[in-house]
N, C-alpha and C. Protein backbone atom coordinates (compact mmCIF):
# COMPACT_ATOMS: atom_id res chain seq x y z
N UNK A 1 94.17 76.49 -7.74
CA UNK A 1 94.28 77.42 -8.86
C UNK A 1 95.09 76.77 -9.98
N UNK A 2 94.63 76.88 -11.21
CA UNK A 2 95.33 76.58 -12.36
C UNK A 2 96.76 76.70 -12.36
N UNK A 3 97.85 76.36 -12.81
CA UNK A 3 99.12 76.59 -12.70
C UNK A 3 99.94 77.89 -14.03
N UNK A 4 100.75 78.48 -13.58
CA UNK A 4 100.54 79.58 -14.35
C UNK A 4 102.34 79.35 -15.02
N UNK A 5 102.53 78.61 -16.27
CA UNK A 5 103.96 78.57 -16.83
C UNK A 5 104.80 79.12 -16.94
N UNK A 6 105.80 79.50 -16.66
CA UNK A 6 106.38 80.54 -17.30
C UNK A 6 107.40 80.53 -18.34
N UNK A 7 107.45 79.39 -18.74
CA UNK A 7 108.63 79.43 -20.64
C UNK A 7 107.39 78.90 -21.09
N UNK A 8 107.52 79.64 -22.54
CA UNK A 8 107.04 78.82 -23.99
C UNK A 8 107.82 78.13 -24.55
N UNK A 9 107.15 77.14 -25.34
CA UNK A 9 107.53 76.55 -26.12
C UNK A 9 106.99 76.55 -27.84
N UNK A 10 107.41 76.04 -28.62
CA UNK A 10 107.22 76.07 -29.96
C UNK A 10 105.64 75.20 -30.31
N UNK A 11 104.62 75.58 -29.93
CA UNK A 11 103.56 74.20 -30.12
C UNK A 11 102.46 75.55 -31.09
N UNK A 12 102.66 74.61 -32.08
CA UNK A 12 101.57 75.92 -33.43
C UNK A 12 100.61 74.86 -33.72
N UNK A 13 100.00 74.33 -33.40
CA UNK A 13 98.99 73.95 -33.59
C UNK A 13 97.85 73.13 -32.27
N UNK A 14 97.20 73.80 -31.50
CA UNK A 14 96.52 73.64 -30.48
C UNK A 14 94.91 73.06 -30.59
N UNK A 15 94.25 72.75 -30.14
CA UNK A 15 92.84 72.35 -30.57
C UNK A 15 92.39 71.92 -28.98
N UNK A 16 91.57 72.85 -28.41
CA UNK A 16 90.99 72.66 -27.20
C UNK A 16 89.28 72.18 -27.38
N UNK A 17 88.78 71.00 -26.76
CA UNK A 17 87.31 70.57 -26.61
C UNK A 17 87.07 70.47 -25.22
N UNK A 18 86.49 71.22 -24.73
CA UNK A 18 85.68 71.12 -23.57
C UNK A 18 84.28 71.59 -23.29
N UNK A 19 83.54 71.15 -22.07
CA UNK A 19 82.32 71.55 -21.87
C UNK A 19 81.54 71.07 -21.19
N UNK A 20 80.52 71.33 -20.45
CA UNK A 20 80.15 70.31 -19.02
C UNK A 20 79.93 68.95 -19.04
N UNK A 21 80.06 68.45 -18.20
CA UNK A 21 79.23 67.12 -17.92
C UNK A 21 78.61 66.50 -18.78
N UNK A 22 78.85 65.95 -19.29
CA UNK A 22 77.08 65.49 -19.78
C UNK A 22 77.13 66.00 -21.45
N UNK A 23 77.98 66.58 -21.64
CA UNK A 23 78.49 66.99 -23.12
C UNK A 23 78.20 65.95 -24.57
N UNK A 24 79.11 64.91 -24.13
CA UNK A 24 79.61 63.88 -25.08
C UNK A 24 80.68 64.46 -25.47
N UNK A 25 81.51 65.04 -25.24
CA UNK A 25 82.73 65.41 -25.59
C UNK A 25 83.64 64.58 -25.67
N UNK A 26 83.72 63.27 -25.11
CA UNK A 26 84.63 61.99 -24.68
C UNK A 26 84.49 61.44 -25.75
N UNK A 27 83.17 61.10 -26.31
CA UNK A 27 82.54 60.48 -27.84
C UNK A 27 83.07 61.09 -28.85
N UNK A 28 83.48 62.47 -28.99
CA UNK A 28 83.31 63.30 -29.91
C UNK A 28 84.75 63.36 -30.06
N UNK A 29 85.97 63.52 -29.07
CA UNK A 29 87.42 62.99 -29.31
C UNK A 29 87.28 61.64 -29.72
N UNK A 30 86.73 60.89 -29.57
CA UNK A 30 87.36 59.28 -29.97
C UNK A 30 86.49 59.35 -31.67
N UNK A 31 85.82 59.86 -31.95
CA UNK A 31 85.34 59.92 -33.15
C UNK A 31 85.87 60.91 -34.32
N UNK A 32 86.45 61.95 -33.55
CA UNK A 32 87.13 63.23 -34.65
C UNK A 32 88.74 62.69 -35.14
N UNK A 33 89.30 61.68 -33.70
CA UNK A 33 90.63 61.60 -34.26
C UNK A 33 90.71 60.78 -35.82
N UNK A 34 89.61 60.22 -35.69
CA UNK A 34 89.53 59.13 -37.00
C UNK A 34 89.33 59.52 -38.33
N UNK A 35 88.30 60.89 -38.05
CA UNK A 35 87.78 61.15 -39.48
C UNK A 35 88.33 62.27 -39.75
N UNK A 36 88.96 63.38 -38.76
CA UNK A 36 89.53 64.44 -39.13
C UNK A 36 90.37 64.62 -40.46
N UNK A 37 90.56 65.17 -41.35
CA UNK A 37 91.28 65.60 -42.36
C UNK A 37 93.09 66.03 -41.67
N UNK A 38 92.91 66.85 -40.48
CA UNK A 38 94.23 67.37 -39.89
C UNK A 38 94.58 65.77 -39.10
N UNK A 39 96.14 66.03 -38.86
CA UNK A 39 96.75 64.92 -38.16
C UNK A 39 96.08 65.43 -36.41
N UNK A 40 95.52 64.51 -35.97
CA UNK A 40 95.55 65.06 -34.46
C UNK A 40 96.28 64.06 -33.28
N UNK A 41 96.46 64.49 -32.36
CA UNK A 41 97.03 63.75 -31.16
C UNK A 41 96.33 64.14 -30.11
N UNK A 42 95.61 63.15 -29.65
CA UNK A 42 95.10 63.21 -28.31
C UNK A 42 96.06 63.50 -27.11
N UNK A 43 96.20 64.27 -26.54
CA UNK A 43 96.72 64.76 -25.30
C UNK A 43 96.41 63.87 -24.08
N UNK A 44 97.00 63.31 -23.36
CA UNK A 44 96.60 62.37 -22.07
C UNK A 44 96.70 62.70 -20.82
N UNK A 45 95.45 63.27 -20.32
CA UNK A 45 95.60 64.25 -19.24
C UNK A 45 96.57 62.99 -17.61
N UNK A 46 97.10 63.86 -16.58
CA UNK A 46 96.98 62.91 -15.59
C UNK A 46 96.26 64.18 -14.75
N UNK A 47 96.43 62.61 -13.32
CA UNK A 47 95.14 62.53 -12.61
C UNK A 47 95.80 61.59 -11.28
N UNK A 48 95.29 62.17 -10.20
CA UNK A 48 95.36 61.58 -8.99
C UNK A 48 94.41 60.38 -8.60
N UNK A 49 93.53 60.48 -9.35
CA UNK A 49 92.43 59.56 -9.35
C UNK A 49 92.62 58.26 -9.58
N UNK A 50 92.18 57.03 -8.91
CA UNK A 50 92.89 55.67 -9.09
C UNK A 50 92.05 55.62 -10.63
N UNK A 51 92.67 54.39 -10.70
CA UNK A 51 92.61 54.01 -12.22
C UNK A 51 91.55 53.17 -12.14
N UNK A 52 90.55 53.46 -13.12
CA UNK A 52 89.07 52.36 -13.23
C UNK A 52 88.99 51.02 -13.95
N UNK A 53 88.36 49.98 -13.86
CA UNK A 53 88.51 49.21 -14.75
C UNK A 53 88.72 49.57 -15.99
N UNK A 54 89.20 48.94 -16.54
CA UNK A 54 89.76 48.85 -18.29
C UNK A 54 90.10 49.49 -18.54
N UNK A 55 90.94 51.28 -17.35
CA UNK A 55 91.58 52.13 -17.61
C UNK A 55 93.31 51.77 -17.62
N UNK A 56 93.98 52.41 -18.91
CA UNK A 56 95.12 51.76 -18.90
C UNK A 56 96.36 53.22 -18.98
N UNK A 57 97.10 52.60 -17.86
CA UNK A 57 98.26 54.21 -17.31
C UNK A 57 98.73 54.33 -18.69
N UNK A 58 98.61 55.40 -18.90
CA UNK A 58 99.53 56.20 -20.15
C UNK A 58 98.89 56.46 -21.76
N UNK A 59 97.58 55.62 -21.62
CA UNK A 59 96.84 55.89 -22.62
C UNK A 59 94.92 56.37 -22.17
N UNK A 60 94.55 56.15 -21.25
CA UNK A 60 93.67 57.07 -20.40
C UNK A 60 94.21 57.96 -20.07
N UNK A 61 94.61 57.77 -19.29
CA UNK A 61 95.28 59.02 -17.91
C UNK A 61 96.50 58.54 -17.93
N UNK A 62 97.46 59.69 -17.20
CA UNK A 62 98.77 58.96 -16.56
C UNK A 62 98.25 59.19 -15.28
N UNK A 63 98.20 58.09 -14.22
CA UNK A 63 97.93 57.63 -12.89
C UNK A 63 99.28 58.11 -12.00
N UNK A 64 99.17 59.47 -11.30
CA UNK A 64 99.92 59.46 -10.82
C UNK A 64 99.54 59.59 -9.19
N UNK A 65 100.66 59.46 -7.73
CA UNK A 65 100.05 60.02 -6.20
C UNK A 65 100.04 61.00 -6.44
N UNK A 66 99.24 61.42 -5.27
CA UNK A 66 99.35 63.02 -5.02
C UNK A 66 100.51 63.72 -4.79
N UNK A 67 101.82 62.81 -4.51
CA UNK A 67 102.82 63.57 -4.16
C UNK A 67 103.65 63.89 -5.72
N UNK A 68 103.22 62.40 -6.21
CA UNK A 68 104.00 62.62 -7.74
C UNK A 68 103.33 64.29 -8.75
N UNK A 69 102.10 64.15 -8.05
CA UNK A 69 101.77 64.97 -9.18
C UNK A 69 102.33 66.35 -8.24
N UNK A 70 102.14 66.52 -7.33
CA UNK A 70 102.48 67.93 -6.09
C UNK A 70 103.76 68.26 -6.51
N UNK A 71 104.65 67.34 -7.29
CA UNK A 71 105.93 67.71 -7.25
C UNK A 71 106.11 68.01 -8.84
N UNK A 72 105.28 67.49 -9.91
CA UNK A 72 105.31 68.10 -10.89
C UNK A 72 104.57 69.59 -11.10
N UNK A 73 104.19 69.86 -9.94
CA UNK A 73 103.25 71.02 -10.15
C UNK A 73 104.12 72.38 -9.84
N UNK A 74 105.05 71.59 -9.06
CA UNK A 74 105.70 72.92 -7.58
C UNK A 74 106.99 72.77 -8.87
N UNK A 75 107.46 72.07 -10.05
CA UNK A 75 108.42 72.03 -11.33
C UNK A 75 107.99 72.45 -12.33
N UNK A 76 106.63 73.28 -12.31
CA UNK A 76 106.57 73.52 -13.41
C UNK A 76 106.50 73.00 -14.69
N UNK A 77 105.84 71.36 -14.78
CA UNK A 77 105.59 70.61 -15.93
C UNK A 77 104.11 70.58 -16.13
N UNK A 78 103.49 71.61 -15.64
CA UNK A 78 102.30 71.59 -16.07
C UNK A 78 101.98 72.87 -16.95
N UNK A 79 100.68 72.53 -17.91
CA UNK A 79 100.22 73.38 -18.38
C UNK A 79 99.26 73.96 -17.66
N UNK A 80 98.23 73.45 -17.10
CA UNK A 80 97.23 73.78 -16.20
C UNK A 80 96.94 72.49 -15.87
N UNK A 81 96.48 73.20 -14.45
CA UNK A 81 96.01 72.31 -13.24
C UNK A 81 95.25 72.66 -12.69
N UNK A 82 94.08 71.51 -11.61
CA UNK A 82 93.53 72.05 -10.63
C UNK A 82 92.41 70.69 -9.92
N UNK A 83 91.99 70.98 -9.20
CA UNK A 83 91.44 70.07 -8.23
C UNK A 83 89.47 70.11 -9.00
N UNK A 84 89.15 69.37 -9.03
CA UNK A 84 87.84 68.97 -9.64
C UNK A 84 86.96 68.73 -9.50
N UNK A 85 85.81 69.48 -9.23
CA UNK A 85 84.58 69.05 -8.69
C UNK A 85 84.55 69.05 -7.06
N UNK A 86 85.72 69.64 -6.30
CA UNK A 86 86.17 70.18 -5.15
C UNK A 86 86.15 68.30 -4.70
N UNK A 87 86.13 67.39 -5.83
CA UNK A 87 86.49 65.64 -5.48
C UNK A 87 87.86 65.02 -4.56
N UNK A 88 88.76 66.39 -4.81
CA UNK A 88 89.91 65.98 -4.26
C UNK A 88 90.59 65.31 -4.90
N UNK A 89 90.41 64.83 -6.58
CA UNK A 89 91.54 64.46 -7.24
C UNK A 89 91.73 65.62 -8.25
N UNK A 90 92.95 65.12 -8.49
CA UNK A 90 93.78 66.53 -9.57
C UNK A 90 94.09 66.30 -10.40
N UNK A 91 93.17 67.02 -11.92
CA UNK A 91 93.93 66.63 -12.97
C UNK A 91 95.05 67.54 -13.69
N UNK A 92 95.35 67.42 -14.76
CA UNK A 92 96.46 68.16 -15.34
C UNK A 92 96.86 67.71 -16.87
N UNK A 93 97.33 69.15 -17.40
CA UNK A 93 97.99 68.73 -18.91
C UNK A 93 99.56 68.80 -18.75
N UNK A 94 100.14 67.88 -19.02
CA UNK A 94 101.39 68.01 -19.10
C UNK A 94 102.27 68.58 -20.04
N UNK A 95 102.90 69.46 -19.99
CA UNK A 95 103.91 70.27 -21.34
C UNK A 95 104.36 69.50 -21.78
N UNK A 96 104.95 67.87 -21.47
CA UNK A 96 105.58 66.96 -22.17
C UNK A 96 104.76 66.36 -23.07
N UNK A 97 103.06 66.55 -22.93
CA UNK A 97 102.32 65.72 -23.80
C UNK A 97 102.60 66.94 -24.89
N UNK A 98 102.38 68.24 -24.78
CA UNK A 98 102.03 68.88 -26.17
C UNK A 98 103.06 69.40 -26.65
N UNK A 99 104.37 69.32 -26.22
CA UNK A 99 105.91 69.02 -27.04
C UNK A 99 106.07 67.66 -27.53
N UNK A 100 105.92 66.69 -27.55
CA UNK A 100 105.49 65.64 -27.74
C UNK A 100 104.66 65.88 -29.09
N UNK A 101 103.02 66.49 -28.92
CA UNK A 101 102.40 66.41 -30.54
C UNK A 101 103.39 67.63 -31.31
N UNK A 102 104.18 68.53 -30.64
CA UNK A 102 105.03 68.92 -32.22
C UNK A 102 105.87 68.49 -32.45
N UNK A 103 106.60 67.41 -31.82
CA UNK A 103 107.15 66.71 -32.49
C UNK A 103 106.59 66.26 -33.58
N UNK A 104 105.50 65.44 -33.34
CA UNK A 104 104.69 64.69 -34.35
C UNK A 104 104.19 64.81 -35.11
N UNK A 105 104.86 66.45 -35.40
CA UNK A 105 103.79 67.37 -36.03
C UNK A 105 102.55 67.37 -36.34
N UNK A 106 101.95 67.30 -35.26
CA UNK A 106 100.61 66.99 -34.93
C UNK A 106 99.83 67.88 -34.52
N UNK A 107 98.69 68.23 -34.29
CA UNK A 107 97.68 69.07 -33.62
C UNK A 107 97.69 68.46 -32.02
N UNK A 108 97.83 69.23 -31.21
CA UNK A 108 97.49 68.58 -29.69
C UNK A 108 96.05 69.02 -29.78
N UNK A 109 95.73 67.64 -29.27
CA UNK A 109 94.24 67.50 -28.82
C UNK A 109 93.96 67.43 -27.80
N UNK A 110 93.56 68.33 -26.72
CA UNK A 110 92.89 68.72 -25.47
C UNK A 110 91.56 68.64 -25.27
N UNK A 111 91.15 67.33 -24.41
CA UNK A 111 90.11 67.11 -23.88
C UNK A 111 89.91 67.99 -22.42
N UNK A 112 89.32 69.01 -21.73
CA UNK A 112 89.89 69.40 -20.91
C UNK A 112 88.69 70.18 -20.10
N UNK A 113 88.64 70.22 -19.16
CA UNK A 113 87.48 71.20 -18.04
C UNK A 113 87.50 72.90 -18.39
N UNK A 114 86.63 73.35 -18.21
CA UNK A 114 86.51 74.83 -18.75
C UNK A 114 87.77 75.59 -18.15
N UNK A 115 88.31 75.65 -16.79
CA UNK A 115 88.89 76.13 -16.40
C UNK A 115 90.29 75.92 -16.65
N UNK A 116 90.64 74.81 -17.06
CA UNK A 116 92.09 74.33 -17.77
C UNK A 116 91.76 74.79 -19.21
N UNK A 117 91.06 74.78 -19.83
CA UNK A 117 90.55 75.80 -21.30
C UNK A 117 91.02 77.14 -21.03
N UNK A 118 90.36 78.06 -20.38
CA UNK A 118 91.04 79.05 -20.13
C UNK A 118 92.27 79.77 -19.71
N UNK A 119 93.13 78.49 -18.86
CA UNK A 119 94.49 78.55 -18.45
C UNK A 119 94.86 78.66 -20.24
N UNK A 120 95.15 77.83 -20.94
CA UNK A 120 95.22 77.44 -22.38
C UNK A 120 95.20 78.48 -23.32
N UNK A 121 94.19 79.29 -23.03
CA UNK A 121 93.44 80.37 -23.98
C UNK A 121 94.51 81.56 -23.47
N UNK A 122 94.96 81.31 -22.49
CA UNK A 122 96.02 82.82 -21.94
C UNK A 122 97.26 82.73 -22.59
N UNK A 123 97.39 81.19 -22.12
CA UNK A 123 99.12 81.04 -22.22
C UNK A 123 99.22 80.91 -23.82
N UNK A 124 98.00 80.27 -24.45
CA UNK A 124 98.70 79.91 -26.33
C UNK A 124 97.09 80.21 -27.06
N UNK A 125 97.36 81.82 -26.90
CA UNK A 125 96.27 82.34 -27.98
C UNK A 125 95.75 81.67 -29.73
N UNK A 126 96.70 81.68 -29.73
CA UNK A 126 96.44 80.83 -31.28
C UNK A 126 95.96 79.32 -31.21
N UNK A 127 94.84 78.80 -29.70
CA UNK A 127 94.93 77.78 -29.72
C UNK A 127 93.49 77.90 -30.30
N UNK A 128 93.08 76.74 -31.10
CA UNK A 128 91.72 76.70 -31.71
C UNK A 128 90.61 76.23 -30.81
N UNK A 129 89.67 76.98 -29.59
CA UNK A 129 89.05 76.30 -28.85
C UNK A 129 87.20 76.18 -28.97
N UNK A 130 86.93 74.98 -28.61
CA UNK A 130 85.77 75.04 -29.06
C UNK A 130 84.73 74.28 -27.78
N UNK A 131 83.29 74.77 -27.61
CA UNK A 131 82.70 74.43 -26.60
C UNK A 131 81.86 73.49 -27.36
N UNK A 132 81.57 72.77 -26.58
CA UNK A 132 80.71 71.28 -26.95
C UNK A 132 79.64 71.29 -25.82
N UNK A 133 78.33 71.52 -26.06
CA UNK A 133 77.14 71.66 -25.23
C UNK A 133 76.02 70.70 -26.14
N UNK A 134 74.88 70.48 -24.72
CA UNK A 134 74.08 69.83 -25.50
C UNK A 134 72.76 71.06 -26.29
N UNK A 135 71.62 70.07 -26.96
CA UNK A 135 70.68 70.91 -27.24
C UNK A 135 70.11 72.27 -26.25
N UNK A 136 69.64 71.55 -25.31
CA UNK A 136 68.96 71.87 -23.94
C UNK A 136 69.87 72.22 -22.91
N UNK A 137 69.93 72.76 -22.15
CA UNK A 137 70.71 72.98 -20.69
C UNK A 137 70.21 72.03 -20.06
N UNK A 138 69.08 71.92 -20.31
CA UNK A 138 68.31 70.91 -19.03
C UNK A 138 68.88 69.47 -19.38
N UNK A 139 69.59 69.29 -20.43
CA UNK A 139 69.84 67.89 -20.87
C UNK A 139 70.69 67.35 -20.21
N UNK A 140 71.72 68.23 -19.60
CA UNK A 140 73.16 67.77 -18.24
C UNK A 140 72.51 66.42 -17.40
N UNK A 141 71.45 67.61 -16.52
CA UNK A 141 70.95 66.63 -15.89
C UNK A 141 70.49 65.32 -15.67
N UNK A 142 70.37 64.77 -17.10
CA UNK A 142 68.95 63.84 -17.22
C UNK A 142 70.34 62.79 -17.72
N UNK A 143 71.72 63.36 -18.33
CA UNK A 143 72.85 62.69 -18.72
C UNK A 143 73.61 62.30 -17.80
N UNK A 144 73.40 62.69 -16.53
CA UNK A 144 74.39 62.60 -16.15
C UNK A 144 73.34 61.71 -14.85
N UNK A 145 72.48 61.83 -14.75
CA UNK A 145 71.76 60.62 -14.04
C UNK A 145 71.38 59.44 -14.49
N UNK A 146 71.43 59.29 -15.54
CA UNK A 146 71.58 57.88 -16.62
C UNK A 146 73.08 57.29 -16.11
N UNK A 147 73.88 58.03 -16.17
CA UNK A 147 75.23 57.43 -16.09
C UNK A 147 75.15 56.03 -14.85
N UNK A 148 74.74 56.65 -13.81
CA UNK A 148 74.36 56.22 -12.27
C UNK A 148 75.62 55.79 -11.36
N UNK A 149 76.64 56.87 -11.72
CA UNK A 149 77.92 56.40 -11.48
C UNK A 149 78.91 57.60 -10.02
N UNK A 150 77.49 58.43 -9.77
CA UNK A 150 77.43 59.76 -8.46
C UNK A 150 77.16 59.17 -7.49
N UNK A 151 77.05 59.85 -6.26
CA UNK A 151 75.98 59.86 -5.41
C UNK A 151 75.36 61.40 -5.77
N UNK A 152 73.89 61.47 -4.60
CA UNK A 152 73.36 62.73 -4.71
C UNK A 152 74.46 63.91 -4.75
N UNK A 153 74.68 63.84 -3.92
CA UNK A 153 75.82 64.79 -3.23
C UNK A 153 76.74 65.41 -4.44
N UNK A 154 77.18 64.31 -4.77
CA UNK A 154 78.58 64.68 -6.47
C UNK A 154 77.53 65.04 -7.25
N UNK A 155 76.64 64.30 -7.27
CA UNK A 155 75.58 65.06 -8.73
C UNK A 155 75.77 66.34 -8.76
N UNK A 156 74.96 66.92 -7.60
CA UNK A 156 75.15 68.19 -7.74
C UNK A 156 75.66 69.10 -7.68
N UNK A 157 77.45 68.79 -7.22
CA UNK A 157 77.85 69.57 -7.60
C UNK A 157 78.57 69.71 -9.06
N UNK A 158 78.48 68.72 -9.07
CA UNK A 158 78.44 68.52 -11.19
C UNK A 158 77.60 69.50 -11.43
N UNK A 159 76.49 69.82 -11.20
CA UNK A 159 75.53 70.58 -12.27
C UNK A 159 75.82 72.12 -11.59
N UNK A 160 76.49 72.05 -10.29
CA UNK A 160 76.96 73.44 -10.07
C UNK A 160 77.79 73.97 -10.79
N UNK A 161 78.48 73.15 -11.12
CA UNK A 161 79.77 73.39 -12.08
C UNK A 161 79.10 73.62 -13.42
N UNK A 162 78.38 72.43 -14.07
CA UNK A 162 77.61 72.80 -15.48
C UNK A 162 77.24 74.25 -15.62
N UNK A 163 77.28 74.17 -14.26
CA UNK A 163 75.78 75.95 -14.39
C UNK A 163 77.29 77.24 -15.17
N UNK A 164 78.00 76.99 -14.01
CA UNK A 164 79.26 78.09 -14.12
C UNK A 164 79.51 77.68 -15.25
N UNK A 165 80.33 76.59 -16.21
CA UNK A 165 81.03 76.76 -17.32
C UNK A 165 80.22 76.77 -18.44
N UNK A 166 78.34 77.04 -18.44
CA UNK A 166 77.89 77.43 -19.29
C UNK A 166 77.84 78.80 -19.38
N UNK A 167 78.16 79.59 -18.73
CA UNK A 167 78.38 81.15 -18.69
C UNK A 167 79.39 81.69 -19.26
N UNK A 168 80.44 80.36 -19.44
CA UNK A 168 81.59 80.94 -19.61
C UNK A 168 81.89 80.31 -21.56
N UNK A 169 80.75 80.16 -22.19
CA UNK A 169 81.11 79.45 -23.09
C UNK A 169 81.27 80.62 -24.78
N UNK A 170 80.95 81.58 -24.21
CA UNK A 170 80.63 82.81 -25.33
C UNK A 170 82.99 83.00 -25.08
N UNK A 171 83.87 82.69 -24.85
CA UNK A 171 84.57 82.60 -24.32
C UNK A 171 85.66 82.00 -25.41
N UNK A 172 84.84 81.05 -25.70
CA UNK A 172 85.47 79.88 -26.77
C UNK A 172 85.27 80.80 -28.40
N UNK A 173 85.85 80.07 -29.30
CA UNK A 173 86.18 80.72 -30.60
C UNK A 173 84.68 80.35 -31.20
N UNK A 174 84.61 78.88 -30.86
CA UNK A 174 83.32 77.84 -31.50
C UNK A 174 82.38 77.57 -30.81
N UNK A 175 81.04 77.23 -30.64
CA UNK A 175 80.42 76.90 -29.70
C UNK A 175 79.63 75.38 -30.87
N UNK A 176 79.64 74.01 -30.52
CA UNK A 176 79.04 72.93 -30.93
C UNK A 176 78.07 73.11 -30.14
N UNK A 177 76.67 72.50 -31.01
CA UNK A 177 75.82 72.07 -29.87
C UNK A 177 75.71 70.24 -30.79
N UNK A 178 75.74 69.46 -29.87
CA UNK A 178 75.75 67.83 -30.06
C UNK A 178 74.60 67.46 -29.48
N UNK A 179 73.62 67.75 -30.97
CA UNK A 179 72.67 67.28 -30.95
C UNK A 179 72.12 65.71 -31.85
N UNK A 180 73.13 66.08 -32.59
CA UNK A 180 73.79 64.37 -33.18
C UNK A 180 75.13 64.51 -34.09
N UNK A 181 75.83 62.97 -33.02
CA UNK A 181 76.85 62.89 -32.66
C UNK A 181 77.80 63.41 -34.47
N UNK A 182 77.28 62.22 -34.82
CA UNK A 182 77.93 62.42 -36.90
C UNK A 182 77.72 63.94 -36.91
N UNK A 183 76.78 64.53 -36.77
CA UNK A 183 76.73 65.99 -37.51
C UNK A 183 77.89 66.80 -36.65
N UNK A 184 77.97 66.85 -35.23
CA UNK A 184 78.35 67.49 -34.30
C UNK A 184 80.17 66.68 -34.84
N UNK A 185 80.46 65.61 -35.08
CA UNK A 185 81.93 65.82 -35.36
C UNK A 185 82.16 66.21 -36.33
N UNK A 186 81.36 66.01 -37.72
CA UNK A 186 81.53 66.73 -38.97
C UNK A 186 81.81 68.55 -38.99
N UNK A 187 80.77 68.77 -38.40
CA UNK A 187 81.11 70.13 -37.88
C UNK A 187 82.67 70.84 -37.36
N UNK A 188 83.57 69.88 -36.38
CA UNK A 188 84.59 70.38 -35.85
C UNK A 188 85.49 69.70 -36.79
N UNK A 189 85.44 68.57 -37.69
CA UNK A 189 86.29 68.50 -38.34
C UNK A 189 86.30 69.41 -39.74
N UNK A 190 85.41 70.50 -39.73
CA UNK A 190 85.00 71.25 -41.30
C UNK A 190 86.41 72.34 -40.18
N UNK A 191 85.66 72.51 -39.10
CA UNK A 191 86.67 73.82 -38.60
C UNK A 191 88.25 73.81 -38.27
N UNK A 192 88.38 72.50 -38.19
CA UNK A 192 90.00 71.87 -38.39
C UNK A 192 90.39 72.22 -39.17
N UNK A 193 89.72 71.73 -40.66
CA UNK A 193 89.88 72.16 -42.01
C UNK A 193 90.32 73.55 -42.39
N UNK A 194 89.35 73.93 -41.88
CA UNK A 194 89.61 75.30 -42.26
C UNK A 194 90.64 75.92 -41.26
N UNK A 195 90.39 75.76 -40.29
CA UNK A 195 91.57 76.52 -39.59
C UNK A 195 93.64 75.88 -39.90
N UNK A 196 93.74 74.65 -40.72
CA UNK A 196 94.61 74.54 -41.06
C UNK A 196 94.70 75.33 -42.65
N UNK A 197 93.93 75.20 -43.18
CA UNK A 197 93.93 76.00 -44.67
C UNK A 197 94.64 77.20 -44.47
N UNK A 198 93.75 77.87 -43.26
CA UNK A 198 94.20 79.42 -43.03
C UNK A 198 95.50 79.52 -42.66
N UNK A 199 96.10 78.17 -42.10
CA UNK A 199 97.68 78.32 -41.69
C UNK A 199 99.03 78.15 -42.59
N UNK A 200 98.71 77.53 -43.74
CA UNK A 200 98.98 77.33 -44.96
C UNK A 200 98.92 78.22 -45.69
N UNK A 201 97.95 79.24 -46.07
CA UNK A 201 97.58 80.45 -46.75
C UNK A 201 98.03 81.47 -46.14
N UNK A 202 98.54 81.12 -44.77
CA UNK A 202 99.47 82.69 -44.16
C UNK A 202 100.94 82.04 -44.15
C-alpha cells in the first residue's frame, strides 16, 4: 500500500506525469525539462531494483536494499510508495527530493505510476497532474513488445495494470494523448504556462 505522510511541508508548486506502459512519458520528461517556459526539477524516484547499464545512483534512481528502503518507509520519508507490477521491487518518491525542488524554487517534476499519482493527488491537491496515454489503447501492447525487454509472463501483467490505470485516468486534471512527441510536449508545456500565470495572478 502507498505510504500515507503525516506532516506537510511548504512545496507550491507540484507537476505530476504519469500513465501506462508504453506511454512515452520517459521521452516526454527528458524533453519538457528543456523547453518548458516554468523552472522544472525532475524528481528522482528510488527503487530496490538493481541498477541497469548506464544507470547512474542519484540521477536515474537512487539504488537503494530492500532494507534501506524498509527503513525509510517504516520513517516516514516517503511520499508514496509501493511494490510494482507485483515484480517485487519498490519504488518511491522521497520528501527530500520535493523539499529539495522548493528550495530551488522549482516545480517538482514527478515521473510516477498511477497509484503513487493518486497518493500525490490526496496529500498536495494543488498538484498539477496530468495523464499521458497513447492514440489507441491497443497501442500499449504493440509498445511494449517492441521493447523485448519482458518475458510473457511480466508482459502481461503490464497490460493488466495498463488496463486498471486507464480507468483511472478521468482522475487527472489533464489527459495528453502522445500521438506526436513535439505536439504532445508543447501541449504540457502551454499548461505549465498557464498554470503558473494563474499563480502569479492570484
Amino acid at each position: 500500500m502507498p505510504s500515507q505522510p503525516t506532516s506537510k511541508f511548504s512545496v507550491p508548486n507540484i507537476v505530476v506525469l504519469s500513465g501506462p506502459s508504453g506511454s512515452g512519458k520517459s521521452t516526454i520528461v527528458n524533453k519538457i525539462i528543456d523547453c518548458a517556459a516554468v523552472q522544472l526539477k525532475k524528481v528522482v524516484s528510488a527503487t530496490t531494483r538493481p541498477a541497469r547499464t548506464g544507470e547512474v545512483n542519484g540521477e536515474d534512481y537512487h539504488f537503494l536494499t530492500i532494507d534501506e528502503f524498509e527503513q525509510r518507509r517504516k520513517n516516514n520519508k516517503f511520499v508514496e510508495c509501493e511494490e510494482v507490477h507485483r515484480s517485487g521491487n519498490w519504488y518511491g518518491t522521497l520528501k527530500s527530493e520535493l523539499e529539495q525542488a522548493d528550495r530551488d524554487n522549482s516545480w517538482a517534476l514527478l515521473e510516477i505510476d498511477v497509484n503513487g499519482a493518486l497518493s500525490v493527488m490526496a496529500e498536495y491537491p494543488q498538484a498539477v497532474t496530468i495523464f499521458i496515454r497513447t492514440p489507441s489503447d491497443e497501442d500499449y501492447e504493440t509498445r511494449l513488445r517492441e521493447r523485448g525487454t519482458e518475458t510473457e509472463d511480466v508482459l502481461q501483467r503490464r497490460l493488466e495494470t495498463v488496463r486498471k490505470e486507464l480507468k483511472l485516468a478521468d482522475k487527472y486534471d489533464f489527459q495528453v494523448v502522445n500521438d506526436d512527441l513535439d505536439r504532445a510536449v508543447r501541449e504540457i508545456a502551454d499548461i505549465l504556462s498557464q498554470k503558473e500565470a494563474e499563480l502569479h495572478a492570484g
